[in-house]
PDB file of N, CA and C in Angstrom:
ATOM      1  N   UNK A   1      -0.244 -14.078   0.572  1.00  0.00           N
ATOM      2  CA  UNK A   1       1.142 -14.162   0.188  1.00  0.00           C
ATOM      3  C   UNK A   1       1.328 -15.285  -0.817  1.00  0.00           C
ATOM      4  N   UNK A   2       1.939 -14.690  -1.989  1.00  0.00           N
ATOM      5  CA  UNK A   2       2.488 -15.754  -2.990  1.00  0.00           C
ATOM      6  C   UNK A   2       3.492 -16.614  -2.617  1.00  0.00           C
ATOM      7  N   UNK A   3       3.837 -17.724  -2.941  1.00  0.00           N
ATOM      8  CA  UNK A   3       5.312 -18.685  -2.540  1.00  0.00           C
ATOM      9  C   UNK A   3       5.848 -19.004  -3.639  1.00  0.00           C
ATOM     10  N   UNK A   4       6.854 -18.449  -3.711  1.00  0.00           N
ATOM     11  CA  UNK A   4       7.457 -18.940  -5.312  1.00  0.00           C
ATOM     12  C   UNK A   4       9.095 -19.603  -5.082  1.00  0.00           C
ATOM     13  N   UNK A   5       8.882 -21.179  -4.584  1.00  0.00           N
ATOM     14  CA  UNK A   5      10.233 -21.265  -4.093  1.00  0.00           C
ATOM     15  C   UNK A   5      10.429 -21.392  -2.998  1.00  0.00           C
ATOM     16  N   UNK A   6      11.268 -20.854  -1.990  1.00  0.00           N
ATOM     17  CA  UNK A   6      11.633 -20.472  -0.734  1.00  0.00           C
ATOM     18  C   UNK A   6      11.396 -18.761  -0.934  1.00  0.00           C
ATOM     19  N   UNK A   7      11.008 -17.861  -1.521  1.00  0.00           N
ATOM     20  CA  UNK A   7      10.860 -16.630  -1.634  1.00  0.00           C
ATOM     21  C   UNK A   7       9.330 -16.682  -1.405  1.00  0.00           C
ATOM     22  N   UNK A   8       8.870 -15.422  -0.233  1.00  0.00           N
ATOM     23  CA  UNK A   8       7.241 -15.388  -0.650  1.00  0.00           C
ATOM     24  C   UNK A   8       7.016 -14.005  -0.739  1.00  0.00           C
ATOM     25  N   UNK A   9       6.134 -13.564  -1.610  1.00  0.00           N
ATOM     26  CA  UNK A   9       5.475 -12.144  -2.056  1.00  0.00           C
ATOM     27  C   UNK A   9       4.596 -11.796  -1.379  1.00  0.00           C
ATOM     28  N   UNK A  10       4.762 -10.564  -0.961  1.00  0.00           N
ATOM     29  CA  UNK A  10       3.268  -9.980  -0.673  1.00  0.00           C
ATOM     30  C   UNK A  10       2.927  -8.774  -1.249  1.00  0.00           C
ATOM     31  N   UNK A  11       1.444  -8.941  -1.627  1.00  0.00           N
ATOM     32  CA  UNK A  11       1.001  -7.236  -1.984  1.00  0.00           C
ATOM     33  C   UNK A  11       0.886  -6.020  -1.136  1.00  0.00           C
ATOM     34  N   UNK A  12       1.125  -5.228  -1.540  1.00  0.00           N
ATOM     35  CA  UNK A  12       0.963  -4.264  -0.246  1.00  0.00           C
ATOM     36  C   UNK A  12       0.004  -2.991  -1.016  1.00  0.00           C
ATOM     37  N   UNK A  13      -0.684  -2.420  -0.610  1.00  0.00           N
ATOM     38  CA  UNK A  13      -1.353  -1.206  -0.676  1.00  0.00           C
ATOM     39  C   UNK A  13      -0.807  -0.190   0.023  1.00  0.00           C
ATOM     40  N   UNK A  14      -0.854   0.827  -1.112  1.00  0.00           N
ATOM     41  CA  UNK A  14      -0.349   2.221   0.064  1.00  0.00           C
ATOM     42  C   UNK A  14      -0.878   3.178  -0.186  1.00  0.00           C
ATOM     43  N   UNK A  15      -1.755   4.095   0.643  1.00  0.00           N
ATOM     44  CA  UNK A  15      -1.714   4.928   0.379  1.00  0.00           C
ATOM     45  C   UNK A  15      -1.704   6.566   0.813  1.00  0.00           C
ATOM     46  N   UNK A  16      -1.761   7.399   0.203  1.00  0.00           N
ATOM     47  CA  UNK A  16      -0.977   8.597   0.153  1.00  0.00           C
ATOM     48  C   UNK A  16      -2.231   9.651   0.390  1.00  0.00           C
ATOM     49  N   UNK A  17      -2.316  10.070   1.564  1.00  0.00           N
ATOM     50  CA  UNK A  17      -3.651  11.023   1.689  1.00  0.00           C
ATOM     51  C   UNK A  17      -2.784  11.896   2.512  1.00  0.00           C
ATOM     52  N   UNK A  18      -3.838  12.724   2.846  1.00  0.00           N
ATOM     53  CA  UNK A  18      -3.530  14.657   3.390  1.00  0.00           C
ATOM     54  C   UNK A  18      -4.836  14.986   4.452  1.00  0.00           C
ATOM     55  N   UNK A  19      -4.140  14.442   5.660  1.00  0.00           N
ATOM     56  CA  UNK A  19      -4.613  14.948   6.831  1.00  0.00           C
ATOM     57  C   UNK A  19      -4.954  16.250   7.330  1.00  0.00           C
ATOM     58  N   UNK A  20      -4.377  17.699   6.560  1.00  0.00           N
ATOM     59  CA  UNK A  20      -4.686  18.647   6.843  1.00  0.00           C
ATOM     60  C   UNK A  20      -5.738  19.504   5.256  1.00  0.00           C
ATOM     61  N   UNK A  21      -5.527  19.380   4.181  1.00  0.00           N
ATOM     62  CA  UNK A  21      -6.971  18.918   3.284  1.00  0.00           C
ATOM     63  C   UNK A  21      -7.273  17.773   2.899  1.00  0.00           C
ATOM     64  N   UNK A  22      -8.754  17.664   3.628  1.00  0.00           N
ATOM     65  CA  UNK A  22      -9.067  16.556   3.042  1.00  0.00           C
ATOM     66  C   UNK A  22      -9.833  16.279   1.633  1.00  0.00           C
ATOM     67  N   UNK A  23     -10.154  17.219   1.099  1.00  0.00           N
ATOM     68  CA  UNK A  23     -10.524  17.948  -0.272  1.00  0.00           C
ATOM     69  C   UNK A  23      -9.527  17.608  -1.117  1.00  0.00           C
ATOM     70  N   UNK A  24      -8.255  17.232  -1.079  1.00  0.00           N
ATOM     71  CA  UNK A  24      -7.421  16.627  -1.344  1.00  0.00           C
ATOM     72  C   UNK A  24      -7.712  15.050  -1.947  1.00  0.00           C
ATOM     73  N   UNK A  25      -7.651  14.150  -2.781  1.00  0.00           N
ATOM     74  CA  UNK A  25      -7.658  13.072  -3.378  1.00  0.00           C
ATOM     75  C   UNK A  25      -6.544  12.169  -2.801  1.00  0.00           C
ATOM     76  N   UNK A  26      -6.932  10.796  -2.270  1.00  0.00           N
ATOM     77  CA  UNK A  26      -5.669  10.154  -2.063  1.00  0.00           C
ATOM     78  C   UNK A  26      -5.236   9.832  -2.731  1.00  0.00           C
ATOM     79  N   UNK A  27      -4.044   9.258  -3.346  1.00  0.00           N
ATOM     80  CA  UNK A  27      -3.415   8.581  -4.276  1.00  0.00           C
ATOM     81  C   UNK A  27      -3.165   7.071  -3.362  1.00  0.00           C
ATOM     82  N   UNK A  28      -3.287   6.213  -4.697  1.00  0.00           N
ATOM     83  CA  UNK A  28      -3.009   5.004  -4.171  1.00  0.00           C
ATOM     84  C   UNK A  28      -2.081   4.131  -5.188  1.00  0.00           C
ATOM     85  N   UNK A  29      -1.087   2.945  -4.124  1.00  0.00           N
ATOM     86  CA  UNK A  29      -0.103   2.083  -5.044  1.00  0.00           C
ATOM     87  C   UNK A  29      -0.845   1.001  -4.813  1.00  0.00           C
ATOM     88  N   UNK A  30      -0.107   0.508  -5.615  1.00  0.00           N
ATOM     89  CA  UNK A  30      -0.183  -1.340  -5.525  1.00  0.00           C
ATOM     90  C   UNK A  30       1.374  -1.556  -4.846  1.00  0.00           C
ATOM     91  N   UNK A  31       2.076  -2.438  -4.404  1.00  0.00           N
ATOM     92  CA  UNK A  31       3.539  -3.080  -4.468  1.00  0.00           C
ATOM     93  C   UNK A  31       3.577  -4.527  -4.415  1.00  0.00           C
ATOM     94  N   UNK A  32       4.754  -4.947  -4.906  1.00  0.00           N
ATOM     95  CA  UNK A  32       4.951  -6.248  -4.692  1.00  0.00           C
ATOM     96  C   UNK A  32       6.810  -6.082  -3.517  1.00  0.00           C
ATOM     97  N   UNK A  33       6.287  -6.565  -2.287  1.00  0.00           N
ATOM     98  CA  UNK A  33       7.898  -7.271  -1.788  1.00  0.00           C
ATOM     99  C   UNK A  33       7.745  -8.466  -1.638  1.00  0.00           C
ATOM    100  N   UNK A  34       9.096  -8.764  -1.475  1.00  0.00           N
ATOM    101  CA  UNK A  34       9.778 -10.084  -1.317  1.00  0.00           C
ATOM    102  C   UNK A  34       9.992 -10.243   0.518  1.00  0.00           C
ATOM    103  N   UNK A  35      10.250 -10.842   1.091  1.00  0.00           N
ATOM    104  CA  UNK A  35      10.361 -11.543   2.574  1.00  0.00           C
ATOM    105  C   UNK A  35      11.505 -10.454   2.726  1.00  0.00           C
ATOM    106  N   UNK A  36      12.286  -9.592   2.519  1.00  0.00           N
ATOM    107  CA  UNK A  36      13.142  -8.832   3.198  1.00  0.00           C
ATOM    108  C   UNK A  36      13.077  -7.695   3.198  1.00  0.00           C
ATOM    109  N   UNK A  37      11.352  -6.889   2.106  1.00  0.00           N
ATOM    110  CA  UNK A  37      10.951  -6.034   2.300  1.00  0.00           C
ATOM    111  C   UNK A  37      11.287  -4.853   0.758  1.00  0.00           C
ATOM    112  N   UNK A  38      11.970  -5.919  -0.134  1.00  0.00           N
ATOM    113  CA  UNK A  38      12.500  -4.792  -1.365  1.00  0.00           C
ATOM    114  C   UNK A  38      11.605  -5.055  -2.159  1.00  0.00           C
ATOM    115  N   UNK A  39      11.086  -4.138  -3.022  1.00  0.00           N
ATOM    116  CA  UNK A  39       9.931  -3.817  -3.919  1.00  0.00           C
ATOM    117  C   UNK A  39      10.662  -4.343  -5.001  1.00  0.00           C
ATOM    118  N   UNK A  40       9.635  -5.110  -5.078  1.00  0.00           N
ATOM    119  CA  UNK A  40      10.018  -6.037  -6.728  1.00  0.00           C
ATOM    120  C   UNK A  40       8.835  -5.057  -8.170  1.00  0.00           C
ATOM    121  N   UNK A  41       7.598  -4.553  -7.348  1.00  0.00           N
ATOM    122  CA  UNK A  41       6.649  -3.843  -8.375  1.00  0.00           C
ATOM    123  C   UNK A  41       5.825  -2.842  -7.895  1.00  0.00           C
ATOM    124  N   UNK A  42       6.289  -1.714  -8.525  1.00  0.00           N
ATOM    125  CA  UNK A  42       5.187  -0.942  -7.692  1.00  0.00           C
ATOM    126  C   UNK A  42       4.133  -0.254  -9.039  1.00  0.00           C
ATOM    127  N   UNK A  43       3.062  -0.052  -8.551  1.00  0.00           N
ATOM    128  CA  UNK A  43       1.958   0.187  -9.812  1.00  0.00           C
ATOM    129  C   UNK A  43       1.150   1.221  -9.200  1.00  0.00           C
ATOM    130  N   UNK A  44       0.851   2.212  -9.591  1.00  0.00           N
ATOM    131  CA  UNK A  44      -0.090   3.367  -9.599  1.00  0.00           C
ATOM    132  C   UNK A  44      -1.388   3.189  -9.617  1.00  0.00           C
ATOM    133  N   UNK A  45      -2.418   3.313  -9.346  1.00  0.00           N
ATOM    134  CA  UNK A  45      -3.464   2.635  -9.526  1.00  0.00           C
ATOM    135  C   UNK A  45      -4.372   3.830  -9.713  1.00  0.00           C
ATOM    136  N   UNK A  46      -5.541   4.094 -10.645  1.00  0.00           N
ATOM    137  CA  UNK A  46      -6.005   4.952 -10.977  1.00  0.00           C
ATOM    138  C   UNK A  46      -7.051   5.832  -9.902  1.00  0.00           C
ATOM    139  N   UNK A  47      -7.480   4.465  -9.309  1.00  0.00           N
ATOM    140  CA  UNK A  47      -8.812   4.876  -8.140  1.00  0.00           C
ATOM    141  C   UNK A  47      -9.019   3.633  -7.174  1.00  0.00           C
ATOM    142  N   UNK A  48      -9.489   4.177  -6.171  1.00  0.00           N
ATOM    143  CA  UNK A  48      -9.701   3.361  -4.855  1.00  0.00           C
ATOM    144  C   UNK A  48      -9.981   1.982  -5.247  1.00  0.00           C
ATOM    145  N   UNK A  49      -9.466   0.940  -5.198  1.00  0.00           N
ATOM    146  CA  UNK A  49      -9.636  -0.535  -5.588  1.00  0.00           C
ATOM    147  C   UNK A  49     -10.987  -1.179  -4.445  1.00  0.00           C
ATOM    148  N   UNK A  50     -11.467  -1.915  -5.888  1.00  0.00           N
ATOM    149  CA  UNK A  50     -13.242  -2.176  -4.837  1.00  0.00           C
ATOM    150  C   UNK A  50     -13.401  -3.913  -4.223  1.00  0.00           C
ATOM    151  N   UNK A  51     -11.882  -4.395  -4.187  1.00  0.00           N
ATOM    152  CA  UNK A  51     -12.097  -6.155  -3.718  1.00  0.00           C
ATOM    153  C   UNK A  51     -10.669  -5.845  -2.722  1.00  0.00           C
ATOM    154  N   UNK A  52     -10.622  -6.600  -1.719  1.00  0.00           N
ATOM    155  CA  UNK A  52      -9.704  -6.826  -0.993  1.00  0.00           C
ATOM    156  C   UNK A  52      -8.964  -8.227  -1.171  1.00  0.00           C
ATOM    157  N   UNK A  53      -7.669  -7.618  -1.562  1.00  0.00           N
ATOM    158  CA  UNK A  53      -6.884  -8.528  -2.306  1.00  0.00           C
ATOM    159  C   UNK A  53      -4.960  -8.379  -1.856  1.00  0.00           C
ATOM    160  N   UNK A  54      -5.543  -7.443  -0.786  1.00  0.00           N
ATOM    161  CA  UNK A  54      -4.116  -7.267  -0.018  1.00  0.00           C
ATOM    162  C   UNK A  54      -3.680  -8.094   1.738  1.00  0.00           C
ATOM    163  N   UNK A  55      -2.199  -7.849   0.999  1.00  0.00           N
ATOM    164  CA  UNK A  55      -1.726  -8.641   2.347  1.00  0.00           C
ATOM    165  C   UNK A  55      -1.443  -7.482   3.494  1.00  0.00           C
ATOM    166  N   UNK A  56      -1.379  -6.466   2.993  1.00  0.00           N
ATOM    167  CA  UNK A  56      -1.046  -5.222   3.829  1.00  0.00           C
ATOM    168  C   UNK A  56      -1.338  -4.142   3.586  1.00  0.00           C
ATOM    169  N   UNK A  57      -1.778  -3.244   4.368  1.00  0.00           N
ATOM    170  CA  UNK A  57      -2.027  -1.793   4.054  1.00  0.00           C
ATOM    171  C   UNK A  57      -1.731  -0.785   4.371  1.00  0.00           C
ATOM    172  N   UNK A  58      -1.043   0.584   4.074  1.00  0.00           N
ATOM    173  CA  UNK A  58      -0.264   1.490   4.817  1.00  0.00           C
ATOM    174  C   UNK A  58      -0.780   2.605   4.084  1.00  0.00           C
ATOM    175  N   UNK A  59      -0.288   3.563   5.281  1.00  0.00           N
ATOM    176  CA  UNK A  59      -0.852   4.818   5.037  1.00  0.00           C
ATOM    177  C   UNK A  59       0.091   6.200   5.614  1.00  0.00           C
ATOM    178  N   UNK A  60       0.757   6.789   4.595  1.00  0.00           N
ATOM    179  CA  UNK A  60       1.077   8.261   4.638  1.00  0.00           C
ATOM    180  C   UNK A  60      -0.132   9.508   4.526  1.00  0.00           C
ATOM    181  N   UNK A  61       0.022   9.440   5.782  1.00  0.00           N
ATOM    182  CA  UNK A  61      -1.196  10.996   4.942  1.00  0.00           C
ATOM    183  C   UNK A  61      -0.388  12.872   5.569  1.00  0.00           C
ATOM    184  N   UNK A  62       0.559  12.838   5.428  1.00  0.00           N
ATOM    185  CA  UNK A  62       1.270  14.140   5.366  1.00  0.00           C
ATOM    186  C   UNK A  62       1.175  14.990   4.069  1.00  0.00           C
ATOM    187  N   UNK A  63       0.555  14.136   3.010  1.00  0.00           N
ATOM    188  CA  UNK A  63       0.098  14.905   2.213  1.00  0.00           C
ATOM    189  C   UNK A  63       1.040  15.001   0.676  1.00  0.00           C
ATOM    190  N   UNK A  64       1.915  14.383   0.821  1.00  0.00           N
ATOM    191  CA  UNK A  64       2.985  14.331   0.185  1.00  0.00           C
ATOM    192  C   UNK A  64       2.256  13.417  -1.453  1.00  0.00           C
ATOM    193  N   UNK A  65       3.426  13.352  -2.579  1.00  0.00           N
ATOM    194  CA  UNK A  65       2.020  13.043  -3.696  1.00  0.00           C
ATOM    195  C   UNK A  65       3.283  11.545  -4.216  1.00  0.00           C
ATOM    196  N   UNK A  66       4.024  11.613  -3.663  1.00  0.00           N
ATOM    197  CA  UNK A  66       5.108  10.372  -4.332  1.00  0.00           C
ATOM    198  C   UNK A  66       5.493   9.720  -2.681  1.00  0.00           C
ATOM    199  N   UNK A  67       5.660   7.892  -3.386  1.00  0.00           N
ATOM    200  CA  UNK A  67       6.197   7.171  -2.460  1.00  0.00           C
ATOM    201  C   UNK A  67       7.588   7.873  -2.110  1.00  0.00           C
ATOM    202  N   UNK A  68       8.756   8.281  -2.935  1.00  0.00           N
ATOM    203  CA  UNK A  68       9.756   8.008  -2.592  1.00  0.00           C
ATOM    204  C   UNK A  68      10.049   9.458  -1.740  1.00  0.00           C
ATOM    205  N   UNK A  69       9.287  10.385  -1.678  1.00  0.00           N
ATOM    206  CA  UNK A  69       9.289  11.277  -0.888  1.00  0.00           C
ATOM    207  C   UNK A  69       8.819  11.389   0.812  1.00  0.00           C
ATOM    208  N   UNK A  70       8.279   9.908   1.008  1.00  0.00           N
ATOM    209  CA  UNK A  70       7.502   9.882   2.534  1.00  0.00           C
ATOM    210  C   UNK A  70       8.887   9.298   3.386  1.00  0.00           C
ATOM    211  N   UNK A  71       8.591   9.735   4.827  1.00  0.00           N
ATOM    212  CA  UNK A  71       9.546   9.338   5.926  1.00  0.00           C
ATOM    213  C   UNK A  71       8.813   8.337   6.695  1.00  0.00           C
ATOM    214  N   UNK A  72       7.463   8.120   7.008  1.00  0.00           N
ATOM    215  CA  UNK A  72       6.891   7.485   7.675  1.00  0.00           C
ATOM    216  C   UNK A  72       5.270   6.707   7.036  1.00  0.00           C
ATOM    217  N   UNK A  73       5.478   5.526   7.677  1.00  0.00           N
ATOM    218  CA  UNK A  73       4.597   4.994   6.895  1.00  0.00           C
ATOM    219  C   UNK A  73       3.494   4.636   8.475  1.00  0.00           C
ATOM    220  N   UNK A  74       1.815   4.743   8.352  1.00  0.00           N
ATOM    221  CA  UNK A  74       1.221   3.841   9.513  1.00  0.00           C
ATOM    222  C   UNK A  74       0.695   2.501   8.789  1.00  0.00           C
ATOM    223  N   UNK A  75       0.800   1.701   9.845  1.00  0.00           N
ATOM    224  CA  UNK A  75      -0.184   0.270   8.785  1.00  0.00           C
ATOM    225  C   UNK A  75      -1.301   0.572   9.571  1.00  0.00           C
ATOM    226  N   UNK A  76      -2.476   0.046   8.680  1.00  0.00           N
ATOM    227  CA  UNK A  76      -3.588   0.025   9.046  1.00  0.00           C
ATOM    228  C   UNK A  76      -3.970  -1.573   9.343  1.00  0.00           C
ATOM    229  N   UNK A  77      -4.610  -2.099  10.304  1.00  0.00           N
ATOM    230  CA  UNK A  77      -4.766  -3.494  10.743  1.00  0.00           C
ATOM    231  C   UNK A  77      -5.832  -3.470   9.865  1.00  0.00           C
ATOM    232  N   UNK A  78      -6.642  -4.862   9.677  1.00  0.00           N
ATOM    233  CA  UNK A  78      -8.004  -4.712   9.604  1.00  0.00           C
ATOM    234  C   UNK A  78      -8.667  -3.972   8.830  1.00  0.00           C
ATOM    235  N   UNK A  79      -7.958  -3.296   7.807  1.00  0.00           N
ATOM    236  CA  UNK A  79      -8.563  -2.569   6.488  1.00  0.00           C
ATOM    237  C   UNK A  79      -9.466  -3.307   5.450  1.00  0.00           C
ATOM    238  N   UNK A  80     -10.629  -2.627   5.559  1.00  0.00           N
ATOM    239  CA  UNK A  80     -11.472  -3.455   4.496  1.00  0.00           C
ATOM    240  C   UNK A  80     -11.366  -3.665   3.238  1.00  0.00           C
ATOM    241  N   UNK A  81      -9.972  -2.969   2.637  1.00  0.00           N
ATOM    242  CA  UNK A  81      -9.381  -3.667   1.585  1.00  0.00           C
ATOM    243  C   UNK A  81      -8.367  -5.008   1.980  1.00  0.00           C
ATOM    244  N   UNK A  82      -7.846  -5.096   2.899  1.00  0.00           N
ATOM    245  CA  UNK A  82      -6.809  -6.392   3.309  1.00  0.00           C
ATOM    246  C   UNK A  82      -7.498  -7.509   3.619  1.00  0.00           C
ATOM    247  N   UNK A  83      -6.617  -8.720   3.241  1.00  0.00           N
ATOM    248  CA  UNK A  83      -7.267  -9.875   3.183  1.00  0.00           C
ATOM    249  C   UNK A  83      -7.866 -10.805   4.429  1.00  0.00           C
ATOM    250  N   UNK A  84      -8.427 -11.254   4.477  1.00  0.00           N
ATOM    251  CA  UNK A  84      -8.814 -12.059   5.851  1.00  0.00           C
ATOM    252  C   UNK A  84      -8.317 -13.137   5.312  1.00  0.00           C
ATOM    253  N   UNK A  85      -7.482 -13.928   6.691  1.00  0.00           N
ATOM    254  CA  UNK A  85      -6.894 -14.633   7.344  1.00  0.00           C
ATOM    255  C   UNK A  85      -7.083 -15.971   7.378  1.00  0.00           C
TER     256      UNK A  85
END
């Protein structure tokens, strides 16, 4: 988490896979929120990112191909992209 101030950032990873094909490609974001959870940046990212550099990681996999279309998000603990502690 960034501190800029009394405001702190975190990155978040998300991503967007399909539990019923898995032949299917996930799509993945980048985001930036702020401490109350509103997306200050969100970035598309071309392919699976190879350093762990996140504060969080979540996962839709209903299959759906856009953030603003999902109802439910799972976090994943302990993702070997998220940062250690």
């Amino acid at each position: 988490m960034k501190t800029r101030g009394k405001q702190t950032k975190r990155t978040v990873l998300i991503i967007l896979s399909n539990r019923v094909n898995r032949s299917q490609k996930p799509r993945f974001l980048e985001m930036e929120c702020d401490d109350q959870g509103n997306i200050l940046k969100e970035i598309k990212l071309h392919s699976a990112p190879k350093e762990a550099r996140f504060d969080e990681v979540w996962e839709n996999d209903e299959g759906r191909t856009e953030f603003a279309s999902c109802f439910r998000f799972k976090r994943l603990y302990a993702h070997k992209l998220q940062k250690k502690r």
